[in-house]
N, C-alpha and C. Protein backbone atom coordinates (compact mmCIF):
# COMPACT_ATOMS: atom_id res chain seq x y z
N UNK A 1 35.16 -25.17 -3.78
CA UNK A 1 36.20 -24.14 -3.88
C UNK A 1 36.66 -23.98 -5.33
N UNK A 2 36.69 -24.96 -5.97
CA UNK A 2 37.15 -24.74 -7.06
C UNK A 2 36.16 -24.26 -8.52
N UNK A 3 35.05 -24.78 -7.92
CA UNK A 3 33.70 -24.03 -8.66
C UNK A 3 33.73 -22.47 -8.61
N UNK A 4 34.10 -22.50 -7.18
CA UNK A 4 34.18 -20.70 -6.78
C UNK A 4 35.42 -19.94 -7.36
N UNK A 5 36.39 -20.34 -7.63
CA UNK A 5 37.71 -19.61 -8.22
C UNK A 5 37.54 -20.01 -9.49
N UNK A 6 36.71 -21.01 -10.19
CA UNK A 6 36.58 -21.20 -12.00
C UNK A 6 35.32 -20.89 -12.43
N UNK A 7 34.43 -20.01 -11.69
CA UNK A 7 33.47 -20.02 -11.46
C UNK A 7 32.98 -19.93 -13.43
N UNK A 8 33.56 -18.92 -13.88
CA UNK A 8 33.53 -18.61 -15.12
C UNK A 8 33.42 -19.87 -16.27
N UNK A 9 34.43 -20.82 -16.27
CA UNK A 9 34.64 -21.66 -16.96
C UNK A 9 32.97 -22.24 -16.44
N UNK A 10 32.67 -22.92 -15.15
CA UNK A 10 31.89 -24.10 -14.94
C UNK A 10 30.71 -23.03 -15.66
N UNK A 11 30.46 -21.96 -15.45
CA UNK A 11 29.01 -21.01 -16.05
C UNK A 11 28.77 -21.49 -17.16
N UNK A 12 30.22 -21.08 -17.60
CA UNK A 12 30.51 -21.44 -19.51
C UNK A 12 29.88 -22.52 -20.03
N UNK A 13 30.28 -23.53 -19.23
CA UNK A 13 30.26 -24.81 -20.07
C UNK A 13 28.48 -25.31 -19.40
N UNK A 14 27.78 -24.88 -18.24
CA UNK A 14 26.66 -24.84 -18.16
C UNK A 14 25.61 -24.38 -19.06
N UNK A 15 26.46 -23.28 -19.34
CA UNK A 15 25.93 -22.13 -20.43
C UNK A 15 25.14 -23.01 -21.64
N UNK A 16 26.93 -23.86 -22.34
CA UNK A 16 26.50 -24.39 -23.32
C UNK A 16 25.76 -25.55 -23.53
N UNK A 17 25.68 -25.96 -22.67
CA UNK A 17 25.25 -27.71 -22.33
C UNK A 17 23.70 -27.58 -22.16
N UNK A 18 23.48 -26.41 -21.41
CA UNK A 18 22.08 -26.78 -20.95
C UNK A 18 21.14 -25.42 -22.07
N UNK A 19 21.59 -24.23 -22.60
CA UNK A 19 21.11 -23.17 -23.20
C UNK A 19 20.38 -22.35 -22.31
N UNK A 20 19.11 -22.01 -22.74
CA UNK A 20 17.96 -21.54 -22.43
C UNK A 20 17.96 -21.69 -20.93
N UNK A 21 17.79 -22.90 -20.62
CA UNK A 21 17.34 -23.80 -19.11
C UNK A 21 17.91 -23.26 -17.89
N UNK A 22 19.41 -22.57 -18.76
CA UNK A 22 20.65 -21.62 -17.54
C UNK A 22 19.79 -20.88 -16.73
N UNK A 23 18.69 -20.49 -17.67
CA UNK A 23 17.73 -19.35 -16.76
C UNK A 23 17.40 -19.81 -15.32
N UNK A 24 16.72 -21.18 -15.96
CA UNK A 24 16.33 -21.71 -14.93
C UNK A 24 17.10 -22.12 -13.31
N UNK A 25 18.21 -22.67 -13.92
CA UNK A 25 19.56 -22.90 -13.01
C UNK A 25 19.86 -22.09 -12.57
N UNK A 26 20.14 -20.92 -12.63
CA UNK A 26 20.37 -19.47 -11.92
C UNK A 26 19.45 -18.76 -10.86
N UNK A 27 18.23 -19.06 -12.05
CA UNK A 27 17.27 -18.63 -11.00
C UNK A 27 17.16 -19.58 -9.27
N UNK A 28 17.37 -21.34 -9.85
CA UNK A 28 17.13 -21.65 -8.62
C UNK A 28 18.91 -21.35 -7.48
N UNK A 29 20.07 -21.29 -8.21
CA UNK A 29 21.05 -21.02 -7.12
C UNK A 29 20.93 -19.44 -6.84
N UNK A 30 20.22 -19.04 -7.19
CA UNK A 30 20.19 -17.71 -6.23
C UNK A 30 18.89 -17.58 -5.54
N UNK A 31 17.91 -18.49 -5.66
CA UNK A 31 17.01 -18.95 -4.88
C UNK A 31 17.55 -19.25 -3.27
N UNK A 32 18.11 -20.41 -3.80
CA UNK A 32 18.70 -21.13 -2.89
C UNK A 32 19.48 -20.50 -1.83
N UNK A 33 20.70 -20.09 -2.50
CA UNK A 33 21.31 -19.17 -1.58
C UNK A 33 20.59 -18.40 -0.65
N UNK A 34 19.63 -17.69 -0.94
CA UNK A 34 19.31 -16.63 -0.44
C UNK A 34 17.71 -17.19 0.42
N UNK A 35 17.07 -18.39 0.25
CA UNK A 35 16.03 -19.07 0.45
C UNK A 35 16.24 -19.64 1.75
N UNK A 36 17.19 -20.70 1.95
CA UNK A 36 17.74 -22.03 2.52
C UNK A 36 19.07 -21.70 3.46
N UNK A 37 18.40 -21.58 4.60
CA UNK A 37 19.15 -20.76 6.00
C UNK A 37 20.84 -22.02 5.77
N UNK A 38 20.60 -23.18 5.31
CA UNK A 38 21.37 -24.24 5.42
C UNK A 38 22.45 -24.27 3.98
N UNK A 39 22.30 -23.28 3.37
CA UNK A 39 23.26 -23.13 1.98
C UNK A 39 23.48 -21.60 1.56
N UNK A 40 24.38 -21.69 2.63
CA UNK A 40 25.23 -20.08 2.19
C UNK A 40 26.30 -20.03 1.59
N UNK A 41 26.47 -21.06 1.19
CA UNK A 41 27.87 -21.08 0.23
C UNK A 41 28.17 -21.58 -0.89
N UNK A 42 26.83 -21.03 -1.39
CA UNK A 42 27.08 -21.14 -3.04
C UNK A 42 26.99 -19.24 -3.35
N UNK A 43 28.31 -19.14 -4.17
CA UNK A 43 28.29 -18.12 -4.24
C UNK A 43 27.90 -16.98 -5.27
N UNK A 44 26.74 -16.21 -4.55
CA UNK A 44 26.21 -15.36 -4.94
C UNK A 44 26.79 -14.16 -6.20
N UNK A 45 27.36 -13.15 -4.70
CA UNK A 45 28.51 -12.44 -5.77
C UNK A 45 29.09 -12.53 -7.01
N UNK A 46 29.68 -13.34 -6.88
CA UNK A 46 30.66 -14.29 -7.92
C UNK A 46 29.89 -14.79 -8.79
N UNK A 47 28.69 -15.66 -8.79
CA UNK A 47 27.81 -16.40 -9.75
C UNK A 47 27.29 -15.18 -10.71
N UNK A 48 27.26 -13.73 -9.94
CA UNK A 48 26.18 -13.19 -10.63
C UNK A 48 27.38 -12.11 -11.85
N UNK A 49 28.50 -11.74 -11.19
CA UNK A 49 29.41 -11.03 -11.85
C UNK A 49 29.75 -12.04 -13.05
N UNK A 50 30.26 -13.08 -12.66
CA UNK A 50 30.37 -14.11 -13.84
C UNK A 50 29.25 -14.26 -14.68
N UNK A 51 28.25 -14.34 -14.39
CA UNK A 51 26.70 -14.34 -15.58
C UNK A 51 27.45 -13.01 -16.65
N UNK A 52 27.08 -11.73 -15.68
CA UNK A 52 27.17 -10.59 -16.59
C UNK A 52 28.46 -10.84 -17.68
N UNK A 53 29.72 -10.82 -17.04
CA UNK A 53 30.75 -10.91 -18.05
C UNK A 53 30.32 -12.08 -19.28
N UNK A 54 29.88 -12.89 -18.97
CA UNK A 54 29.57 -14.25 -19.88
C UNK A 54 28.77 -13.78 -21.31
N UNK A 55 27.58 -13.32 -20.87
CA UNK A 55 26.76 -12.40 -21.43
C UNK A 55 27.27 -11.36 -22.27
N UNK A 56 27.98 -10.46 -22.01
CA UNK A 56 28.36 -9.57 -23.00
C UNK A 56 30.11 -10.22 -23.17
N UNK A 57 30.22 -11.14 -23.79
CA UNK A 57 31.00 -11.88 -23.86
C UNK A 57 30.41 -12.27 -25.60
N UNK A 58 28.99 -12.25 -25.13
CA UNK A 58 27.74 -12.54 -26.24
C UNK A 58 27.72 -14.07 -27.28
N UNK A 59 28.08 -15.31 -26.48
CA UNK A 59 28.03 -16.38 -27.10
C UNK A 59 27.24 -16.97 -26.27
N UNK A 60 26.53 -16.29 -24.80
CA UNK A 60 25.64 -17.02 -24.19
C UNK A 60 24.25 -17.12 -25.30
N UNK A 61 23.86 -16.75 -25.84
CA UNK A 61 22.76 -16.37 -26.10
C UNK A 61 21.34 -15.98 -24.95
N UNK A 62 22.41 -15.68 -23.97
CA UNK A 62 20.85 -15.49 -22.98
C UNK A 62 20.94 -13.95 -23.13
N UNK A 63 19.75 -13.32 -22.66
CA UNK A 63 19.07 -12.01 -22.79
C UNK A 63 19.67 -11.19 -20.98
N UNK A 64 20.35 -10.21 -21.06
CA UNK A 64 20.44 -9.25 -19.61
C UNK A 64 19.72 -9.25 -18.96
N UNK A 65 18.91 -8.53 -19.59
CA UNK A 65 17.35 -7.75 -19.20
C UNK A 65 16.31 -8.68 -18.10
N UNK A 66 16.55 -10.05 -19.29
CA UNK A 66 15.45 -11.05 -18.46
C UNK A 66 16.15 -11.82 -17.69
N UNK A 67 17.29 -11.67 -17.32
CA UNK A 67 18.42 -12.78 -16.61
C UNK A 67 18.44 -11.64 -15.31
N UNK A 68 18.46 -10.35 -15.32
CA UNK A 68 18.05 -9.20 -14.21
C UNK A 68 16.96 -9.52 -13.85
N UNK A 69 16.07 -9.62 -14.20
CA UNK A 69 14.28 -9.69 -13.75
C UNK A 69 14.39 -10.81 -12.75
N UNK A 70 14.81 -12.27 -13.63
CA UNK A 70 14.57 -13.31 -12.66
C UNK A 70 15.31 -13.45 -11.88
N UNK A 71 16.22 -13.17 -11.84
CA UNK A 71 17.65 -13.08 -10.54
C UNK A 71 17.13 -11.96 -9.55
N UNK A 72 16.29 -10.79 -9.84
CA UNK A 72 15.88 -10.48 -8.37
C UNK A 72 14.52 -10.67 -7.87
N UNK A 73 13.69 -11.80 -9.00
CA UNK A 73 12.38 -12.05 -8.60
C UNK A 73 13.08 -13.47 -7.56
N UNK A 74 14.39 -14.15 -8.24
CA UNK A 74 15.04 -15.23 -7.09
C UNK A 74 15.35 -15.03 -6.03
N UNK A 75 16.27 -13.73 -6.00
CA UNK A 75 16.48 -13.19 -4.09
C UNK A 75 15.89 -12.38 -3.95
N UNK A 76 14.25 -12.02 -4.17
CA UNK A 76 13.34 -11.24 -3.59
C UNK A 76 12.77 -12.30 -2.64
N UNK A 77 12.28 -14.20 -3.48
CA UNK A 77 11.50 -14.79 -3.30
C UNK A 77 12.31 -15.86 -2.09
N UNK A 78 13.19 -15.60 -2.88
CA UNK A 78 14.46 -16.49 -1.62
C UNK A 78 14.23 -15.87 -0.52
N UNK A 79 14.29 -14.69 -0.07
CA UNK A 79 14.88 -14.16 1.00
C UNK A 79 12.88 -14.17 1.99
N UNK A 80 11.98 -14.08 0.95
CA UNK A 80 10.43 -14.31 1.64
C UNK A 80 10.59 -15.85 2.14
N UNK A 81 11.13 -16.57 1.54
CA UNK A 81 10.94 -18.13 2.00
C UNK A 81 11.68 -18.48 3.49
N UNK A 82 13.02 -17.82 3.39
CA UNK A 82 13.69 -17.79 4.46
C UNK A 82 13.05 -16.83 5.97
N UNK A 83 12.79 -15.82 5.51
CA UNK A 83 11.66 -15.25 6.49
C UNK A 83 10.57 -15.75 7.01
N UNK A 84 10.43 -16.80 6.57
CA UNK A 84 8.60 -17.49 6.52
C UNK A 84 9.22 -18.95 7.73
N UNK A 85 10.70 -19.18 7.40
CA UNK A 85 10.90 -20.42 7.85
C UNK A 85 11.28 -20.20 9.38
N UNK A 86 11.97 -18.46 9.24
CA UNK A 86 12.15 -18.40 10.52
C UNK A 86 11.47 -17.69 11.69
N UNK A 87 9.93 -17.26 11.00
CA UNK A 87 8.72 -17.44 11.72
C UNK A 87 8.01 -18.34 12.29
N UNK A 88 8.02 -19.44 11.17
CA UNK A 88 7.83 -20.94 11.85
C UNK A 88 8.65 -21.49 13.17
N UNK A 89 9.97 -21.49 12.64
CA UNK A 89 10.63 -22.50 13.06
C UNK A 89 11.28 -21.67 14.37
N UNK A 90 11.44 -20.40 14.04
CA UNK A 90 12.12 -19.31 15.76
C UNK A 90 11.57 -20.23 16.97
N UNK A 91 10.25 -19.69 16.90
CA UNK A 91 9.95 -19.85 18.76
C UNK A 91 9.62 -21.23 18.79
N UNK A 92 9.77 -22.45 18.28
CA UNK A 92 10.04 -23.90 18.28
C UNK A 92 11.72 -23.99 18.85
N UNK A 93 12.57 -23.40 18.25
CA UNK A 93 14.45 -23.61 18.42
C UNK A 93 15.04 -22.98 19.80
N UNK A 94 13.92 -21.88 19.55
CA UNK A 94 14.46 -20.84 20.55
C UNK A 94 13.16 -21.38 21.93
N UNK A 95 13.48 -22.12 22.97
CA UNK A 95 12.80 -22.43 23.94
C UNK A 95 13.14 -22.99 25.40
N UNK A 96 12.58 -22.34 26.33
CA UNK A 96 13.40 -23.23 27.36
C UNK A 96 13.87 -24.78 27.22
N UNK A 97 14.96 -24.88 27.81
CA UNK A 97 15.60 -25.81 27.77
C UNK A 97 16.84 -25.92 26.81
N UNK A 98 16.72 -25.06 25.78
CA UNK A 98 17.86 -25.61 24.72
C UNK A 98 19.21 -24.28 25.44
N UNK A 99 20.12 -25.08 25.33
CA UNK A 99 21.21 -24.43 25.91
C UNK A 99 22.12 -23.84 24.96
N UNK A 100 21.99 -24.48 23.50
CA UNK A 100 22.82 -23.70 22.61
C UNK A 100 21.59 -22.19 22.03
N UNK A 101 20.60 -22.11 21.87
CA UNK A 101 19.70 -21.37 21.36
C UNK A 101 18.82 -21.10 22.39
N UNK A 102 19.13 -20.50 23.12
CA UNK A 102 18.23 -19.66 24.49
C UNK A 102 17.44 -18.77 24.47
N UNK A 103 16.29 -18.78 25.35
CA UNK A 103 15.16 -17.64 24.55
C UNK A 103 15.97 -15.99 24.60
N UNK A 104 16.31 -16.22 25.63
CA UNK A 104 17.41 -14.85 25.83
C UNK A 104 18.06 -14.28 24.15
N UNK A 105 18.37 -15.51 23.66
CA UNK A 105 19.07 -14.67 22.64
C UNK A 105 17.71 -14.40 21.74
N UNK A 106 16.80 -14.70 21.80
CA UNK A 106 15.50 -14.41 20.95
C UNK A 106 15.11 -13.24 21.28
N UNK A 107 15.13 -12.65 22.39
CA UNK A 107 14.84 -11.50 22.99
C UNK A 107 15.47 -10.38 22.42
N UNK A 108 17.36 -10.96 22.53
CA UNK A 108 18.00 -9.59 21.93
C UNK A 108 17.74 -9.74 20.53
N UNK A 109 17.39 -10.84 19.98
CA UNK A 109 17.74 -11.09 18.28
C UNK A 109 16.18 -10.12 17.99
N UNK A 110 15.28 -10.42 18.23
CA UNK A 110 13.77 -9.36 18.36
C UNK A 110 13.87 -7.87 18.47
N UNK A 111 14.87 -7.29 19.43
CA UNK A 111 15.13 -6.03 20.07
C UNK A 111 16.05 -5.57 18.77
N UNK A 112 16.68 -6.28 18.37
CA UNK A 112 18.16 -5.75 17.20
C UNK A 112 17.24 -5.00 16.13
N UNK A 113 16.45 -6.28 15.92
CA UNK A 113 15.51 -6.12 14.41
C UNK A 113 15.02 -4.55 14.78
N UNK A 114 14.48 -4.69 15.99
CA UNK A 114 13.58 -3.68 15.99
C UNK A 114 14.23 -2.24 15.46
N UNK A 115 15.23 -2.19 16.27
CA UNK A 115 15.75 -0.84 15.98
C UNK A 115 17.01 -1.04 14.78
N UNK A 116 17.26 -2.04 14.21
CA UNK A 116 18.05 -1.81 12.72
C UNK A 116 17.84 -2.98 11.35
N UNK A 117 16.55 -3.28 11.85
CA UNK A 117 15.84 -4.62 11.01
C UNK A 117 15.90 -3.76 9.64
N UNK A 118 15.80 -3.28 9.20
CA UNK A 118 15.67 -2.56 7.49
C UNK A 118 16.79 -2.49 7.04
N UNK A 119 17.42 -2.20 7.93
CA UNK A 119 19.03 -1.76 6.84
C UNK A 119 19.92 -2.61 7.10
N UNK A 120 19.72 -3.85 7.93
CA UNK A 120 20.01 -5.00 8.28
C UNK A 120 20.07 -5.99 7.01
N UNK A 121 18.40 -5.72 6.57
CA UNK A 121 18.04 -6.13 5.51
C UNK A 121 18.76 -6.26 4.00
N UNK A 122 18.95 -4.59 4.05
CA UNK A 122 19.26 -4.46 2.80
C UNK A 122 20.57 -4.40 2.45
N UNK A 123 21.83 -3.89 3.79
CA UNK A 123 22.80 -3.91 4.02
C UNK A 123 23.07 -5.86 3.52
N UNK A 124 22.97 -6.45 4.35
CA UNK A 124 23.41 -7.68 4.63
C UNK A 124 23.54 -8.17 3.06
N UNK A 125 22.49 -8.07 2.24
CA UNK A 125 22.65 -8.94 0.91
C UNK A 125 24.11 -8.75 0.35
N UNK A 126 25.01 -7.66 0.97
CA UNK A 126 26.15 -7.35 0.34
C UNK A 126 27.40 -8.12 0.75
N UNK A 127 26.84 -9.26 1.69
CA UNK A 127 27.63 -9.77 2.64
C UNK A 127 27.70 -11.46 2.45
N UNK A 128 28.52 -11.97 2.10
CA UNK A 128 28.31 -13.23 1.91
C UNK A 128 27.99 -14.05 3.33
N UNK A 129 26.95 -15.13 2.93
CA UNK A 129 27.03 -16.06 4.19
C UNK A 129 25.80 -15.36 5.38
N UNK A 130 26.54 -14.02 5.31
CA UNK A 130 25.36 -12.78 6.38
C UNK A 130 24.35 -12.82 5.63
N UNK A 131 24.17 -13.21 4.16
CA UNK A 131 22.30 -12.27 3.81
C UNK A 131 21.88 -13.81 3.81
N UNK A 132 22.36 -14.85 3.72
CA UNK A 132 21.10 -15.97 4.22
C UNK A 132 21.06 -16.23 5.64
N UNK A 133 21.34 -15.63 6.67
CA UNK A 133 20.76 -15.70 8.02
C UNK A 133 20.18 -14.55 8.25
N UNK A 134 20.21 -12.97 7.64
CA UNK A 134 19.86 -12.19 8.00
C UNK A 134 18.25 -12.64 7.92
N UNK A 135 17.64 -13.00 6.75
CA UNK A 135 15.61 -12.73 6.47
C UNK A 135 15.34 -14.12 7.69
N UNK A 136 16.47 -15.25 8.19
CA UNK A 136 15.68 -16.11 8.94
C UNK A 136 15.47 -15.46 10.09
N UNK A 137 17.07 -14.60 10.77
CA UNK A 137 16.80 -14.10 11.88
C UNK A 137 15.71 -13.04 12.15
N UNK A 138 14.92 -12.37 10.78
CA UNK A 138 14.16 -11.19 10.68
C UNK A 138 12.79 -12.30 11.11
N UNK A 139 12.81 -13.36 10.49
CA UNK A 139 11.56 -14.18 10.82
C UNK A 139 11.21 -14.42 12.27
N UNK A 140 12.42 -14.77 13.09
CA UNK A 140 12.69 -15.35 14.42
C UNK A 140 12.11 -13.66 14.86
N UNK A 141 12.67 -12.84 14.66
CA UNK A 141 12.54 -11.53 15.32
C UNK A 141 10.82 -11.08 15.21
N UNK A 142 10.07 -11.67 13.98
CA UNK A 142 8.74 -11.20 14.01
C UNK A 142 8.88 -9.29 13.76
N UNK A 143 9.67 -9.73 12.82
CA UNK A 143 10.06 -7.98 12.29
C UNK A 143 8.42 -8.11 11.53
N UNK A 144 8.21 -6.73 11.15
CA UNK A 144 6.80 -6.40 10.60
C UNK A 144 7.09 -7.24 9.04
N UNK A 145 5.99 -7.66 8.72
CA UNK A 145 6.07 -8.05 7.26
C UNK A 145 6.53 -6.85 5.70
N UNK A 146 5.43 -6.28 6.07
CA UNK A 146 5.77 -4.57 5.05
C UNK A 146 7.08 -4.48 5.38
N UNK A 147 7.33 -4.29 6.49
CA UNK A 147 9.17 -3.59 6.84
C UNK A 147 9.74 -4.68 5.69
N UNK A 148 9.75 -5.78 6.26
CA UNK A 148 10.60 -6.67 5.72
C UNK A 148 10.15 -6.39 4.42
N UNK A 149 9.80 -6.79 3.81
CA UNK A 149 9.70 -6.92 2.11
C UNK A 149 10.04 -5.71 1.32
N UNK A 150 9.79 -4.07 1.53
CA UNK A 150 9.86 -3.06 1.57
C UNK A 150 11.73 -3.22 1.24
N UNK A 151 12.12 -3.63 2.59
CA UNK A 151 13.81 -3.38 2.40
C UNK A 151 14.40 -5.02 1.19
N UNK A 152 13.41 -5.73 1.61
CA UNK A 152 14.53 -6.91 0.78
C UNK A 152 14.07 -6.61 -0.59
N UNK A 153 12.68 -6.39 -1.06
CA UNK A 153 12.87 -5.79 -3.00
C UNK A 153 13.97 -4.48 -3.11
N UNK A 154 14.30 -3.88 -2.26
CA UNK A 154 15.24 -2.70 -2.52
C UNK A 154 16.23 -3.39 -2.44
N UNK A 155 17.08 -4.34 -1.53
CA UNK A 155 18.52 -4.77 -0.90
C UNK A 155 18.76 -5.59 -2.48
N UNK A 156 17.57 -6.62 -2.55
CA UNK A 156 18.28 -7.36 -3.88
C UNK A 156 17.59 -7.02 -4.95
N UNK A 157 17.27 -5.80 -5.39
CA UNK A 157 17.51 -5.27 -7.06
C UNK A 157 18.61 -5.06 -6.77
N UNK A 158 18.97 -4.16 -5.55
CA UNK A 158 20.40 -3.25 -5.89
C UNK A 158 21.50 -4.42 -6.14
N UNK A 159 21.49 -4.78 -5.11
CA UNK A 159 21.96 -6.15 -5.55
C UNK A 159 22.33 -7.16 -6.80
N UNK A 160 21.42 -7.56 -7.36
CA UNK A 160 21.40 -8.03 -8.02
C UNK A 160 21.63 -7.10 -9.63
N UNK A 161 21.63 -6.29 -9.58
CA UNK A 161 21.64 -5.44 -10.75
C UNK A 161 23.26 -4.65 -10.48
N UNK A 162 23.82 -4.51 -9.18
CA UNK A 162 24.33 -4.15 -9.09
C UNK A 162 26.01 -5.38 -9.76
N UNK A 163 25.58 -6.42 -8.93
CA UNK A 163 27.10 -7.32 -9.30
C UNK A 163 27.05 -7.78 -11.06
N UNK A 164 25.51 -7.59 -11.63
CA UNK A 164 25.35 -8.08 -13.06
C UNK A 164 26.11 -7.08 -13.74
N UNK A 165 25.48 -5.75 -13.76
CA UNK A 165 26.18 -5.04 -14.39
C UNK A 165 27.56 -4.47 -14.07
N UNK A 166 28.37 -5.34 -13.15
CA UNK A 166 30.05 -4.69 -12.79
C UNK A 166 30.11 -5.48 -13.67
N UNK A 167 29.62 -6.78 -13.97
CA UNK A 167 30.34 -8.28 -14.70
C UNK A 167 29.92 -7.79 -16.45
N UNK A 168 28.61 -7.61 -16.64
CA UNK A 168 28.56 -7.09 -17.70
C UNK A 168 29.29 -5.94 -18.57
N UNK A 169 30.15 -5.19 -17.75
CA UNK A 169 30.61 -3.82 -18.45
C UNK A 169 31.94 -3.99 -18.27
N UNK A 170 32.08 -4.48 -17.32
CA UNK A 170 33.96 -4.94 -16.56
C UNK A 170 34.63 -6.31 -16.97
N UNK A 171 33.55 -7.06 -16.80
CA UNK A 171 33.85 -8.68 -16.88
C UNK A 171 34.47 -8.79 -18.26
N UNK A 172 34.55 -8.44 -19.10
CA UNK A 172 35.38 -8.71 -20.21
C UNK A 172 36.26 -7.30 -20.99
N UNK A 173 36.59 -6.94 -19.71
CA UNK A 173 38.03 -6.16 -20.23
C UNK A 173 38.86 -7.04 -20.12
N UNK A 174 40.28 -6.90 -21.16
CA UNK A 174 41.02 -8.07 -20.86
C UNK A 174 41.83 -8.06 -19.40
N UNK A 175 42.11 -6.90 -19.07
CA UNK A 175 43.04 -7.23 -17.53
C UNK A 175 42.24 -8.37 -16.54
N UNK A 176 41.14 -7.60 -16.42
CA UNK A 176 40.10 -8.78 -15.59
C UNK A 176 39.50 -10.07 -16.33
N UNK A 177 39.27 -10.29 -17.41
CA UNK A 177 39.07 -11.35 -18.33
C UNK A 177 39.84 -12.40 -18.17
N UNK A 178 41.66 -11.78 -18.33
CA UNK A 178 42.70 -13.10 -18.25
C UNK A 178 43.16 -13.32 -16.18
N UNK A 179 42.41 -12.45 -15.79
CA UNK A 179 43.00 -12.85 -14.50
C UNK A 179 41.76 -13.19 -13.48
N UNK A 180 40.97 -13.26 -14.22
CA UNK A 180 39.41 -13.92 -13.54
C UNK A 180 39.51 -14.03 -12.20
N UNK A 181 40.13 -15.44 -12.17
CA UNK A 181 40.04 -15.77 -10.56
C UNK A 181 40.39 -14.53 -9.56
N UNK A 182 41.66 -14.16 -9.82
CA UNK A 182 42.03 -12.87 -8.83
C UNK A 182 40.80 -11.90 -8.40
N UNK A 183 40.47 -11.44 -9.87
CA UNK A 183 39.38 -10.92 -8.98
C UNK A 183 38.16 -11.42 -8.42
N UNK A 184 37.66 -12.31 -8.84
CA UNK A 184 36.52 -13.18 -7.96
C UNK A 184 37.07 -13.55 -6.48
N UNK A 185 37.95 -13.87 -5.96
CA UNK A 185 38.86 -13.32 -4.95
C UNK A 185 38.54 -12.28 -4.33
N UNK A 186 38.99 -11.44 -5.15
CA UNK A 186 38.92 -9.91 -4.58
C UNK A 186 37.64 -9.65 -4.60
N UNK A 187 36.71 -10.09 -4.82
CA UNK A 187 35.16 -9.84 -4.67
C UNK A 187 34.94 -10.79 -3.04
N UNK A 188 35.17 -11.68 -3.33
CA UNK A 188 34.88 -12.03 -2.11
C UNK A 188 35.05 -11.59 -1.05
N UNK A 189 36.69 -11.16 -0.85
CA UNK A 189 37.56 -10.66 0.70
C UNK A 189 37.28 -9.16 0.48
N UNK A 190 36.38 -8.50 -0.43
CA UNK A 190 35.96 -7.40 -0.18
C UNK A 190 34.31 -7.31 0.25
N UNK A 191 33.70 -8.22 -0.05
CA UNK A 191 32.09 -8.52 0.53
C UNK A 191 32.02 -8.97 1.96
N UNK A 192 33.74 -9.14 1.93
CA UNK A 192 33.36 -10.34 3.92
C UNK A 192 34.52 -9.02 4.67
N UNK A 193 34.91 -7.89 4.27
CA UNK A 193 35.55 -6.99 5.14
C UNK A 193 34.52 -6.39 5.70
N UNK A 194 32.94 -5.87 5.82
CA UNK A 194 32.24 -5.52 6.77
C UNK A 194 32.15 -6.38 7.67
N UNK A 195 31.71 -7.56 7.77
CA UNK A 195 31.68 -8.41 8.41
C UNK A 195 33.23 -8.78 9.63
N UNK A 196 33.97 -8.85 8.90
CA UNK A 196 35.36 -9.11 9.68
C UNK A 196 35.65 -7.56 10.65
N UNK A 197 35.30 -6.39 10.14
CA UNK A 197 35.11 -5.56 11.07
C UNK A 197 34.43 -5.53 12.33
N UNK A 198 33.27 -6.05 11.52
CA UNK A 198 32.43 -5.83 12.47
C UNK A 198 32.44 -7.14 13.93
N UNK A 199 33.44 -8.05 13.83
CA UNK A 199 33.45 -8.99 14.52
C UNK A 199 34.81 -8.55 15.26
N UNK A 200 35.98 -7.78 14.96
CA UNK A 200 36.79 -7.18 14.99
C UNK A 200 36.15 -5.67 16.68
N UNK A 201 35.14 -5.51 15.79
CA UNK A 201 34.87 -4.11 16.78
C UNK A 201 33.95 -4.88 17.73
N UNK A 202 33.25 -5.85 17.76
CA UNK A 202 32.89 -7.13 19.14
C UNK A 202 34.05 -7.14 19.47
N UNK A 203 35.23 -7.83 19.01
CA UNK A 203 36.39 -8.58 19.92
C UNK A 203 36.74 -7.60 20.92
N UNK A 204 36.61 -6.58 20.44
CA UNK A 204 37.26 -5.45 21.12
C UNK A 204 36.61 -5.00 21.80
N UNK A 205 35.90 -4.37 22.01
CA UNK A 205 34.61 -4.09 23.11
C UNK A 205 34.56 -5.13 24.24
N UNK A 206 34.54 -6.17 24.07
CA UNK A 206 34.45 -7.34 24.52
C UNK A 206 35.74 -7.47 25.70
């Protein structure tokens, strides 16, 4: 939690400690995130708005351009790994007998994909926590491969180009500069209001 509200400072001082290598480090937590059905809460959003501001901040010495490239070659490749695991691993979890994971729900989780698996896809990366279960559940579902890949290189460029450059052009005005945390905050409880709706318009139906 406190990585996540100083997110800026811990970048910083990563920044300086390690140089160059940040590439590397970035590349693998947005790997990760977006890879590893079991680590959705390292945060995305936030990691990537904080890069940008850092950056044209201009004492990182790292490069935009190539810090864009590998951050969506990371949640292009993340989000294939997680798809791959939950091709494997679906119809093993999902099997008679297991009472928390019933084939039943494999059935509807298969049927969902079918008719909103793409924009599921590309929607979800905007969603914390939601875009690393979305590519496992696409795996479990045996969504088409083309489909899938088709929407996740579109979901995370936009993505990823999208939270770099708010942080890059925004991230160091001073209103948002001296009040950092607030808005990394406000990034968050604005990435998880689809979601809270949408659990909101279940309750209710329900």
């Amino acid at each position: 939690m406190d990585f996540l509200l100083h997110i800026d400072k811990y970048l910083a001082g990563l920044i300086d400690h390690y140089h160059n290598y940040t590439y590397l480090i970035l590349f693998g937590m947005i790997f990760i995130e977006t890879g590893i059905v079991i680590a959705p809460f390292i945060p995305g959003d936030s990691l990537l708005f904080a890069t940008g501001a850092l950056v044209a901040g201009g004492h990182t010495g790292l490069n935009i351009y190539l810090l864009a490239l590998l951050l969506i070659i990371a949640a292009f490749s993340g989000d294939v790994l997680n798809y791959r695991l939950g091709g494997y691993f679906g119809p093993r979890i999902f099997k008679q007998g297991n009472k928390i994971l019933k084939p039943e729900y494999y059935h509807r989780t298969e049927t969902f994909f079918k008719q909103h698996g793409g924009k599921s896809i590309a929607l979800g990366r905007f969603m914390p926590v939601i875009r690393t279960f979305v590519p496992f559940v696409a795996g479990v579902s045996r969504m088409s491969t083309a489909r899938f890949l088709g929407f996740n290189i579109t979901g995370g460029s936009i993505w990823v180009l999208l939270f770099l450059s708010l942080g890059y052009f925004f991230g160091i005005i001073p209103l948002i500069k001296n009040n950092f945390t607030l808005f990394i905050i406000g990034i968050v409880i604005i990435s998880l209001i689809p979601v809270l709706l949408a659990a909101f318009s279940k309750k209710k139906k329900e």
